[in-house]
Protein backbone atom coordinates (compact mmCIF):
# COMPACT_ATOMS: atom_id res chain seq x y z
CA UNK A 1 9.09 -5.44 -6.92
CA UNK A 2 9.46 -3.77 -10.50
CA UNK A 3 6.17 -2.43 -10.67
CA UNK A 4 6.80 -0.69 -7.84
CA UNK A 5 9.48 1.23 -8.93
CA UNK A 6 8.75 4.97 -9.34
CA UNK A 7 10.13 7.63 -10.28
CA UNK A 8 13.75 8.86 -11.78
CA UNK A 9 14.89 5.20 -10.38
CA UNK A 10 13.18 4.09 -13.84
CA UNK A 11 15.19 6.17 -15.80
CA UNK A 12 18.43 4.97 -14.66
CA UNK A 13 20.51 2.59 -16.33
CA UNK A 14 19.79 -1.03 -15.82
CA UNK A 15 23.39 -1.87 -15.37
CA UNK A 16 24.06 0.73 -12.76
CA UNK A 17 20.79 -0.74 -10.72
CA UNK A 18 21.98 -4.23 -10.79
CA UNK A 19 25.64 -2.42 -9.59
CA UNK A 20 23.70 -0.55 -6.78
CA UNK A 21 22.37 -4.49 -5.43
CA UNK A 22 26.30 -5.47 -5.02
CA UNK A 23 28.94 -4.37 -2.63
CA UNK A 24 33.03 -4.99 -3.13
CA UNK A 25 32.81 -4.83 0.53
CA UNK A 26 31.65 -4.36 4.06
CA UNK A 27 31.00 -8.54 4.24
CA UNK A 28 32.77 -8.29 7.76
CA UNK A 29 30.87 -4.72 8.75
CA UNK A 30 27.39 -6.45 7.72
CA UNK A 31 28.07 -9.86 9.66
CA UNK A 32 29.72 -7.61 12.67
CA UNK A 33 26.12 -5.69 13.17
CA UNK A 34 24.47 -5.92 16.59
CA UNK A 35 20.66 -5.97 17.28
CA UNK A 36 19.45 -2.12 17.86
CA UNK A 37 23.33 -0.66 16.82
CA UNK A 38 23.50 2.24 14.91
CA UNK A 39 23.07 1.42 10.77
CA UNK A 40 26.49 1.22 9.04
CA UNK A 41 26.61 2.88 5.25
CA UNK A 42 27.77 0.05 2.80
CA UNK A 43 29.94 1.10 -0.74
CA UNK A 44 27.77 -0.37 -4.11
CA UNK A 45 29.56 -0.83 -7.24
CA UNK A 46 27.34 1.57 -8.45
CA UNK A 47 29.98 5.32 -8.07
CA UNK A 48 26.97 7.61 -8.07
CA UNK A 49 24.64 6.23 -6.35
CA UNK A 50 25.38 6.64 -3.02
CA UNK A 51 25.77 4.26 0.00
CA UNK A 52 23.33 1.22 0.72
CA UNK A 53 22.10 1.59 4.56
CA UNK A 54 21.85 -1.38 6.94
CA UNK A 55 20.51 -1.48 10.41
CA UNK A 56 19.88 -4.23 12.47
CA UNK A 57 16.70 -3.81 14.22
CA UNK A 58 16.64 -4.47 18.36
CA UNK A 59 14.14 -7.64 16.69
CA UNK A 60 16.76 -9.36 14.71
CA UNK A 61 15.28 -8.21 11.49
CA UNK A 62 17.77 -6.79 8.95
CA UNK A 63 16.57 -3.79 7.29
CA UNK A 64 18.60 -2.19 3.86
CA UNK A 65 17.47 1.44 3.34
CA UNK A 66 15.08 2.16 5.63
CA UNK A 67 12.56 0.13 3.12
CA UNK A 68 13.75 -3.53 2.37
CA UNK A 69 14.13 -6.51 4.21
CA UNK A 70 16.22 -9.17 4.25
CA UNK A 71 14.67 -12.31 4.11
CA UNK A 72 17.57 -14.63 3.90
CA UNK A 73 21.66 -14.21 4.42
CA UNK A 74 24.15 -17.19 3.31
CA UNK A 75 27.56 -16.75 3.14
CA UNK A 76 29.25 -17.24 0.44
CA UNK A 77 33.13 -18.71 -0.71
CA UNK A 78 32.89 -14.99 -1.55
CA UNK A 79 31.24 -12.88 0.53
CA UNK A 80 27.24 -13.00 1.94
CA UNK A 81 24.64 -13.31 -0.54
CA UNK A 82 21.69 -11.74 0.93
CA UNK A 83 17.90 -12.11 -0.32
CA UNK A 84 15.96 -8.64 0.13
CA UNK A 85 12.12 -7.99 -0.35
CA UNK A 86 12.54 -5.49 -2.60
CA UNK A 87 14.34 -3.33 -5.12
CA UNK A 88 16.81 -1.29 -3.45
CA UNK A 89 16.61 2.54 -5.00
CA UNK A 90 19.42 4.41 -5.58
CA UNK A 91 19.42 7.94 -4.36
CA UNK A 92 19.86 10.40 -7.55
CA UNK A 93 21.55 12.80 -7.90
CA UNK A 94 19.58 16.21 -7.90
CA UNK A 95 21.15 17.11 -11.02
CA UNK A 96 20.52 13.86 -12.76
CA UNK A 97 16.92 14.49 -11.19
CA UNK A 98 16.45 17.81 -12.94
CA UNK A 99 17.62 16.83 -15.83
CA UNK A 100 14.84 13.96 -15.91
CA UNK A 101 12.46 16.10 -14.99
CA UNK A 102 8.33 14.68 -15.35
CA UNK A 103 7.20 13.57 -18.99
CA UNK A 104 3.58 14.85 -19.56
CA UNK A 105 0.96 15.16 -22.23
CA UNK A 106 1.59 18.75 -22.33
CA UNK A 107 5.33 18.14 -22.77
CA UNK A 108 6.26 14.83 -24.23
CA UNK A 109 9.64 15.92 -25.35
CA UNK A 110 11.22 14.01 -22.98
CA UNK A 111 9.14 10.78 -23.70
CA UNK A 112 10.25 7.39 -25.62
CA UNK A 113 6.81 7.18 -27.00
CA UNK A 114 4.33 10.32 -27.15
CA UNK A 115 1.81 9.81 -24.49
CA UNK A 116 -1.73 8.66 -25.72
């Protein structure tokens, strides 16, 4: 799943990607879904980074963002852990997006390491 991360979702920090994979809340909204019901927008720990989307599909399959799926839910003492097929990607913030902009040989200011 990580080396298909792209993008300004490889710039962010690991701590707020981690905080994007866990909600505080919306255990009884995800386990309240109904097959082919409109997706409900789910609260990550992660402030900026927008809502986590889940739909449940007419087929029974749960789907997070449009992209991942869940493979597995178990609930919890505390809540529903839930097993996805993928890393779920933030949305950035334009301005955060910007600011990233594209590293390039022509420009490596904004590069760790100079590119080879």
């Amino acid at each position: 799943a990580f080396e298909n991360l792209q993008g300004s979702v490889l710039e962010l920090d690991l701590t707020k990607l981690i905080a994007y994979h866990i909600s505080a809340g919306g255990y009884d909204r995800f386990l309240g879904l109904s097959p082919g019901a409109p997706p409900i927008d789910i609260k990550s720990l992660c402030d900026d980074c927008g809502d986590v989307r889940v739909e449940l599909l007419s087929n029974g399959q749960v789907l997070v963002n449009g992209e991942a799926r869940a493979l597995q839910s178990v609930e919890t003492c505390n809540g529903v852990l839930i097993t996805v097929d993928a890393i779920l990607n933030p949305e950035v913030p334009d301005s955060l997006e910007a600011a990233l902009g594209e590293c390039s040989p022509e420009d490596p200011t904004c590069c760790d390491l100079p590119p080879p």
